[in-house]
Protein backbone atom coordinates (compact mmCIF):
# COMPACT_ATOMS: atom_id res chain seq x y z
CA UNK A 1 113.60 31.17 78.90
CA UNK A 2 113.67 27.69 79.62
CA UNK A 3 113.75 26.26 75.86
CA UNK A 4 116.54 29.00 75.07
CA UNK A 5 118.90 27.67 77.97
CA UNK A 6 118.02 24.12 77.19
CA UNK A 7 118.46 24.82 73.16
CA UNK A 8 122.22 26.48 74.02
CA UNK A 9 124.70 23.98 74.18
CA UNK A 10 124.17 23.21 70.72
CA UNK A 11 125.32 25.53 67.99
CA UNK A 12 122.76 28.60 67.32
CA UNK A 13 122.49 27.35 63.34
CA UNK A 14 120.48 24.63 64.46
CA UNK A 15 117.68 26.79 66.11
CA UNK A 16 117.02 28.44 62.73
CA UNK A 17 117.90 26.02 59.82
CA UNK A 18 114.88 23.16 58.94
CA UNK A 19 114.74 19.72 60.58
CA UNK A 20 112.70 16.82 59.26
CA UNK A 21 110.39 15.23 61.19
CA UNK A 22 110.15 12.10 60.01
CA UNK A 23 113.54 9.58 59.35
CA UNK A 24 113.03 8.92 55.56
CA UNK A 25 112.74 11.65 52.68
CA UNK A 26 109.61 11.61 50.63
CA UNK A 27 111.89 11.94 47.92
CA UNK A 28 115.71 13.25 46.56
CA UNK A 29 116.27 15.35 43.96
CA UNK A 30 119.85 15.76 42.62
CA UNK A 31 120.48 19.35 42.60
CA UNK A 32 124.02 19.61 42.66
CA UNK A 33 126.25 21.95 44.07
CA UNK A 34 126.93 21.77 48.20
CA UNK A 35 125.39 22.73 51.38
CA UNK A 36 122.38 24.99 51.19
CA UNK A 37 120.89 24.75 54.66
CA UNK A 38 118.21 27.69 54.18
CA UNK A 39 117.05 25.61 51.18
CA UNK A 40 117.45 22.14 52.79
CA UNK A 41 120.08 20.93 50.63
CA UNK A 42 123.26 18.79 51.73
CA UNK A 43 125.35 17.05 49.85
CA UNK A 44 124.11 18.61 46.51
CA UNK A 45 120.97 16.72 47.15
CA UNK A 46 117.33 18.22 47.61
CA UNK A 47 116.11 15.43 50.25
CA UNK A 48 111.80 16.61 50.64
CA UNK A 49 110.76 16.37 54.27
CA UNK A 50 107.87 17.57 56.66
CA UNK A 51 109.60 20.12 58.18
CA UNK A 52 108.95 21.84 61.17
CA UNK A 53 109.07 25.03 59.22
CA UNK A 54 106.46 23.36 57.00
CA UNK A 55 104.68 22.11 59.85
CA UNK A 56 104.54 25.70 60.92
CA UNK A 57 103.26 27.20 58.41
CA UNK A 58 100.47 24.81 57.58
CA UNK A 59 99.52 25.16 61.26
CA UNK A 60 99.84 29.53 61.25
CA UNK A 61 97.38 28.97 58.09
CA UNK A 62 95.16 26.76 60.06
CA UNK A 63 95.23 29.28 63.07
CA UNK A 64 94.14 32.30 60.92
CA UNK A 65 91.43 30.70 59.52
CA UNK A 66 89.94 29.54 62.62
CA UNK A 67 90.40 32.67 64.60
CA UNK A 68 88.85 34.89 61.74
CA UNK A 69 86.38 32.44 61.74
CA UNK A 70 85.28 33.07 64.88
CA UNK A 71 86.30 37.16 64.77
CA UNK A 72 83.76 37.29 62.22
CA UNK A 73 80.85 35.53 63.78
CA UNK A 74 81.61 38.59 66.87
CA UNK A 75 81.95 40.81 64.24
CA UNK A 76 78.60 40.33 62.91
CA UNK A 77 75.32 42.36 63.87
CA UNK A 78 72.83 40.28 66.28
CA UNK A 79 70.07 41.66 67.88
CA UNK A 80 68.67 44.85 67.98
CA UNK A 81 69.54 48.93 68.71
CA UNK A 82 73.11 50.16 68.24
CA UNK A 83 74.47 47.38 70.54
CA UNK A 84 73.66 44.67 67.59
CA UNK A 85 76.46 46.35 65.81
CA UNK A 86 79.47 46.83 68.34
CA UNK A 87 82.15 43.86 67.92
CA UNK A 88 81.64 41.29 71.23
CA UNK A 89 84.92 40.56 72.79
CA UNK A 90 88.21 42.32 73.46
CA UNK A 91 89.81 39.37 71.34
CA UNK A 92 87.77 40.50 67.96
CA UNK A 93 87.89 43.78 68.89
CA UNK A 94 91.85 43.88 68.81
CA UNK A 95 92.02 41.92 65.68
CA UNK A 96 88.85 44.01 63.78
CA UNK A 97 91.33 47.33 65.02
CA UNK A 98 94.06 45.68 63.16
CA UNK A 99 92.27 44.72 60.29
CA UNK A 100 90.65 48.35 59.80
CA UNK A 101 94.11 50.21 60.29
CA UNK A 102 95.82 47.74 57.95
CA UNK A 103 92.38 49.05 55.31
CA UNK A 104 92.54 52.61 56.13
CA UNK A 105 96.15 53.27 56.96
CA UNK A 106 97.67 51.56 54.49
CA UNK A 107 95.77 50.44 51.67
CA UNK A 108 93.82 52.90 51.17
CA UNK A 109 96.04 56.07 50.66
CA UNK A 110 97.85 54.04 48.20
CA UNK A 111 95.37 52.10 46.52
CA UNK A 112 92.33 54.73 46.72
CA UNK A 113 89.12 53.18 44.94
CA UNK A 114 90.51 49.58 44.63
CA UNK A 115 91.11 48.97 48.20
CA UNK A 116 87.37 47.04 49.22
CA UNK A 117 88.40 44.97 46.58
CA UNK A 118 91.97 43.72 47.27
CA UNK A 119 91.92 44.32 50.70
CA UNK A 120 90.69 40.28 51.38
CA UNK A 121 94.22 39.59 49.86
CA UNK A 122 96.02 42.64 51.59
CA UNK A 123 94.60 41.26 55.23
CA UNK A 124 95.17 37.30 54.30
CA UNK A 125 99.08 38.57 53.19
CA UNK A 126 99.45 40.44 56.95
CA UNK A 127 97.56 38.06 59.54
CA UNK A 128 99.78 35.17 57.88
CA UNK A 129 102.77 36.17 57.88
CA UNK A 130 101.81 37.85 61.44
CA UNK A 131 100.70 34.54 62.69
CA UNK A 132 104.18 32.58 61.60
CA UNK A 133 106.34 35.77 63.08
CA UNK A 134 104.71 35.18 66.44
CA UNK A 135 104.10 31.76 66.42
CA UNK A 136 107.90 30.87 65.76
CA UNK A 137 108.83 32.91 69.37
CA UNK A 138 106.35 30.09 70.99
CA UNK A 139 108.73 26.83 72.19
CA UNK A 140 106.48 24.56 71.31
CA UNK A 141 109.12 21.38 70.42
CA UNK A 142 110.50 22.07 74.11
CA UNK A 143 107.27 22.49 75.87
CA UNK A 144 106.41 18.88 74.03
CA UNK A 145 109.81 17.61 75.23
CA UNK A 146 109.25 18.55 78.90
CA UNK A 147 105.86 17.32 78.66
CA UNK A 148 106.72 13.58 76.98
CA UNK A 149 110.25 13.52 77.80
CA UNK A 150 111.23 12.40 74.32
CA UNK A 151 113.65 14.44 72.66
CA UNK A 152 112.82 14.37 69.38
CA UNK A 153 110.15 17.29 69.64
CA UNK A 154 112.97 19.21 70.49
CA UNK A 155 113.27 20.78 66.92
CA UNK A 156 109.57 20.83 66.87
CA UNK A 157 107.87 24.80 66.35
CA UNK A 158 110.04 27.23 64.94
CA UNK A 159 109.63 30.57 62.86
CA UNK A 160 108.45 29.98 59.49
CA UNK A 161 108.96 33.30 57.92
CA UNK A 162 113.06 31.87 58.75
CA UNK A 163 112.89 29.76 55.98
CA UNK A 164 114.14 31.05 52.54
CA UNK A 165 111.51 28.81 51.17
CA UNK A 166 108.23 30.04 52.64
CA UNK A 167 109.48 33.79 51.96
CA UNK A 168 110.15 33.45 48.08
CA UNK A 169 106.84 31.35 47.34
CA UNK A 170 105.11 34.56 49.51
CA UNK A 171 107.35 37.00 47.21
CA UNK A 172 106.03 35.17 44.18
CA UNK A 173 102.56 35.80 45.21
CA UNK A 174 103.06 39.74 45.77
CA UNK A 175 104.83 39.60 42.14
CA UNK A 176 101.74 37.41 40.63
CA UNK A 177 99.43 40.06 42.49
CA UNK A 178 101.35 43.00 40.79
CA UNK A 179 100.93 41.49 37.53
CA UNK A 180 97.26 40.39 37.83
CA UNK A 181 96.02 43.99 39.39
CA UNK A 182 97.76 46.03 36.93
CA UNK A 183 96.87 44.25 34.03
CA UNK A 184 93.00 44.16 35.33
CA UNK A 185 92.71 47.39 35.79
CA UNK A 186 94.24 49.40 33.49
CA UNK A 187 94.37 47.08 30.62
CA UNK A 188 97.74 44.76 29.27
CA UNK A 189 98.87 47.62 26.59
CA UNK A 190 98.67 50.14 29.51
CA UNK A 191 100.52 48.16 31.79
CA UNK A 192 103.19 47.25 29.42
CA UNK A 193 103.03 50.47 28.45
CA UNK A 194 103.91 51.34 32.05
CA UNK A 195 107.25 50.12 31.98
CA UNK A 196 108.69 52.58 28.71
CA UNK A 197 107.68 56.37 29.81
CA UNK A 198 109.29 57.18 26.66
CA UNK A 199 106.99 55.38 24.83
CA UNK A 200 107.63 53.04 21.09
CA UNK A 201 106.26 55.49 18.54
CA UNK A 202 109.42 57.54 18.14
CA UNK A 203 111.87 54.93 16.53
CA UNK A 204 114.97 57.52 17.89
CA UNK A 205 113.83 56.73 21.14
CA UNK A 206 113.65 53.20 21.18
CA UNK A 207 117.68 53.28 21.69
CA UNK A 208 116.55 54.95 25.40
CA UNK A 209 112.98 52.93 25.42
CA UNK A 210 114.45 49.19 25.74
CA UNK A 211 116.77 49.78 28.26
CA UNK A 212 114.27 51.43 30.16
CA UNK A 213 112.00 48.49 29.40
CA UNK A 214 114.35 46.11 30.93
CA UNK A 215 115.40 47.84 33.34
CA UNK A 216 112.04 48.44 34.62
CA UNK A 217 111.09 44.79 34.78
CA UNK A 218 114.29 43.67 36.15
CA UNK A 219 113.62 46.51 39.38
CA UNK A 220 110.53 44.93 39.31
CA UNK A 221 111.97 41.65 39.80
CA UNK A 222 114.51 43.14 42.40
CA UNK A 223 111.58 44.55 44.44
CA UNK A 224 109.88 40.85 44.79
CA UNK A 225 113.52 39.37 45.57
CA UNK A 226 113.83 42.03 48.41
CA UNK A 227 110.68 41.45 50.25
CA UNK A 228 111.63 37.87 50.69
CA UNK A 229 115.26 38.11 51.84
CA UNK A 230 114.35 41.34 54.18
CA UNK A 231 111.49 38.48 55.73
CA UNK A 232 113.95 36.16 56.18
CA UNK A 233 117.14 37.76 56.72
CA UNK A 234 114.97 39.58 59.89
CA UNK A 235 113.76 36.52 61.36
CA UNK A 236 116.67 34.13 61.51
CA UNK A 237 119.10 37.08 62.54
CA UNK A 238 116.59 37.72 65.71
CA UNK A 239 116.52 33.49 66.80
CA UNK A 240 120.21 33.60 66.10
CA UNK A 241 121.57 36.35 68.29
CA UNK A 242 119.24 35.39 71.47
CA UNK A 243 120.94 31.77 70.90
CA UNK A 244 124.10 32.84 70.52
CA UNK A 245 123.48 35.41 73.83
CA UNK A 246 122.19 32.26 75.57
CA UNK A 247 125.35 30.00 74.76
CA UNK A 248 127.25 32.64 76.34
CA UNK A 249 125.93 31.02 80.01
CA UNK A 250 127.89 27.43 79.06
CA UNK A 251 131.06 29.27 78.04
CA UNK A 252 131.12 31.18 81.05
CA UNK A 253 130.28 27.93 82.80
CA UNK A 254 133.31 26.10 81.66
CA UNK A 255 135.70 28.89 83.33
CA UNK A 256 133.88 28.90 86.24
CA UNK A 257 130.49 27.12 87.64
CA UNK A 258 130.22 30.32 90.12
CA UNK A 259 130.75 32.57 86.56
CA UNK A 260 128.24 30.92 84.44
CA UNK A 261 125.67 32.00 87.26
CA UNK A 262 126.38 35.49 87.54
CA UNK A 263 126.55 35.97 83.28
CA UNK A 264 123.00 33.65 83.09
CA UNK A 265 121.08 36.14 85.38
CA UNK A 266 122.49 38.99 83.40
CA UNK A 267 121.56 36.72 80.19
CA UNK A 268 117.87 36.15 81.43
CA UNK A 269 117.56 39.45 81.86
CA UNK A 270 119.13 40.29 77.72
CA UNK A 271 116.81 37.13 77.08
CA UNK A 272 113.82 38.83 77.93
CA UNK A 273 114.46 42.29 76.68
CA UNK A 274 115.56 40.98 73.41
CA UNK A 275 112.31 38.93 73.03
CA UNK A 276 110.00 41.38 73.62
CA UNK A 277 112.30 43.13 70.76
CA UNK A 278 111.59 40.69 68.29
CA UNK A 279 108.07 40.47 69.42
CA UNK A 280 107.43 44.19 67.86
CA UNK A 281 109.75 42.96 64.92
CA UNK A 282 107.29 40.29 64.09
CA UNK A 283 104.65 42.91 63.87
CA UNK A 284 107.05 45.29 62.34
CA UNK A 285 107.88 42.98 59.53
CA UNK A 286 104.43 41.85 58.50
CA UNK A 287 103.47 45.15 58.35
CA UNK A 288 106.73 46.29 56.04
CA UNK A 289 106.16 43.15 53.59
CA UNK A 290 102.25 44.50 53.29
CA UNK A 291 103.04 47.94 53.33
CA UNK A 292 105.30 47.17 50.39
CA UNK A 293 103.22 44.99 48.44
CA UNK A 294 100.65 47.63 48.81
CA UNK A 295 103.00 50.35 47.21
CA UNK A 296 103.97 47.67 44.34
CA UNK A 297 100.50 47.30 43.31
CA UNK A 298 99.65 50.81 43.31
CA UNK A 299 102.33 52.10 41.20
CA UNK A 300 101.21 49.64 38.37
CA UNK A 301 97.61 49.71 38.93
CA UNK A 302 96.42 53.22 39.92
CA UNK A 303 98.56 55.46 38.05
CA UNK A 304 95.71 55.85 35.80
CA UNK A 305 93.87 57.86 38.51
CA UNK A 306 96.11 60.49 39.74
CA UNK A 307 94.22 62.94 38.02
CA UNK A 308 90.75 61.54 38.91
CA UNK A 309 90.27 64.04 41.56
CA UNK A 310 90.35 67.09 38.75
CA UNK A 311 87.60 65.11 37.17
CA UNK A 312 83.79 66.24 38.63
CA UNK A 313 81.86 62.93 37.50
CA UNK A 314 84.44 60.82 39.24
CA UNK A 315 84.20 59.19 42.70
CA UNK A 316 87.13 60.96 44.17
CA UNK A 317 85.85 64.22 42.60
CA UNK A 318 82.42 64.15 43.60
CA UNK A 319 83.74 62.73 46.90
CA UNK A 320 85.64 66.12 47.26
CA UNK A 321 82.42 68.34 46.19
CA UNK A 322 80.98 67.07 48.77
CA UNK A 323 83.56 68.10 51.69
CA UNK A 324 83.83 71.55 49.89
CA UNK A 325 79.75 71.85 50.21
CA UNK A 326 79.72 70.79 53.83
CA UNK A 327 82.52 73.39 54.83
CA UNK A 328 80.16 76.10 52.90
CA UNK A 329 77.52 74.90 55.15
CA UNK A 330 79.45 75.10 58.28
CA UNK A 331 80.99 78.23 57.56
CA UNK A 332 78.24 80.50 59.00
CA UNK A 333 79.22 78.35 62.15
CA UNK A 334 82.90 78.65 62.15
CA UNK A 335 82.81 82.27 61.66
């Protein structure tokens, strides 16, 4: 709680918008317009800086590779017997349980046959965003300023996924992944196709077909927009409230010093409770942005096998001859 009292006397926009850090801009763009704070614009001018947001996320991408780096080498078998293949550590064992539910939970019931081989993108999309969620509740500009004494690291650390930036370029991505996967795998006049049930062979329908067509794409569109301003929307709302809660211990304090005691135990307190909140909404939210890109995919990609279970030479069907001849087998038993 220390960074969050020390952060209070200032307004709670300033815990959540991006600072530079670094005097000079790398360069200014004239954009136009006025202040655009979520996109780092004043003045009508786009000035670029190192951020701390972009700080952040370079160092959550930095993080995740080096701790699945080092997950993996647990994860993999060494030595001999059954013990050569158990995971070594409680630290790789909580993140190869995350991993597998993420597989089997999520991506597969949507994604069925194609999951092994888009599930590398599905993890890298969850343990990133995951990583800048929680990495943003850690103070690290005031643990620097306590540590140095200089106050410029005060604006150092932050959350990321709170920048309007990060979220659409990770939006894009899903929406390039959509794309890619559906045209892969069922082909670019099926997954045109896809977006016109009606179909362009009737000319009488083409009056109903290109509406649909557009409208299609455009709720396609909609869908990416969404998943970046539910990220980000989330995120700054959570660092904004338990600032604003916080400030509440300085107002009180200028009625009263004996006042702003009493309201900043009760604060504390609020503080605490309404961290470990948005400590399951980090989770909560990189799970939702998968989740969704998962369902995205699917509905472009694996349409083509909703009937693949009726089909005997199939995986899935095969797959389900083989349950139906193991519960003949075990019948004898049941009964």
């Amino acid at each position: 709680m220390p960074f969050l009292v020390a952060a209070a006397d200032h307004s709670p926009i300033t815990h959540v918008v991006p600072h530079p850090l670094h005097p000079e801009p790398i360069f200014d763009l004239h954009v136009g317009g006025g202040d655009i704070p979520a996109l780092n614009i004043y003045d009508g001018h786009y000035r670029f800086f190192i951020t701390n947001h972009l700080m952040m996320t370079a160092v959550a991408a930095i993080t995740v590779f080096i701790v699945f780096a080092y997950v993996a080498m647990r994860v993999r078998p060494k030595g001999e017997g059954l013990q050569a293949y158990k995971t070594k550590g409680r630290f790789s064992q909580l993140f190869e349980t995350m991993a597998a539910f993420i597989r089997d939970e999520v991506a597969r019931p949507n994604l069925g046959s194609l999951t092994d081989k888009y599930i590398y993108y599905i993890w890298t999309v969850f343990f990133f965003i995951l990583f800048c969620n929680v990495m943003g509740l850690i103070p690290i500009g005031y643990i620097l300023q306590s540590i140095t004494g200089d106050t410029h690291f005060s604006h150092w650390g932050g959350t990321a996924t709170g920048n309007l930036s990060l979220n659409v370029m990770l939006a894009l991505t899903s929406f390039a992944a959509i794309l890619f996967i559906g045209i892969r795998e069922t082909g670019a006049k099926a997954f045109f196709a896809h977006f016109n049930p009606v179909g362009w062979d009737d000319p009488k329908m083409l009056l109903i077909g290109i509406p649909l067509y557009v409208l299609e794409w455009v709720g396609l569109l909609i869908k990416s927009v969404v998943l970046a301003m539910r990220l980000f929307g989330t995120m700054m709302a959570g660092h904004l409230v338990i600032a604003a809660i916080v400030s509440l211990v300085f107002m009180a304090a200028k009625v009263s010093p004996m006042l702003g005691y009493g309201v900043e135990f009760s604060v504390i307190l609020g503080g605490i409770a309404l961290t470990l909140l948005e400590l399951f909404i980090c989770f909560l939210q990189a799970f939702i942005f998968t989740f969704l890109t998962v369902l995205f995919i699917s509905m472009t990609a694996t349409h083509h096998e909703d009937h693949e279970h009726d089909d005997p030479h199939s995986d899935a069907g095969r797959m389900d001859l083989d349950k139906i001849t193991d519960l003949k087998r075990l019948g004898p038993l049941v009964d």
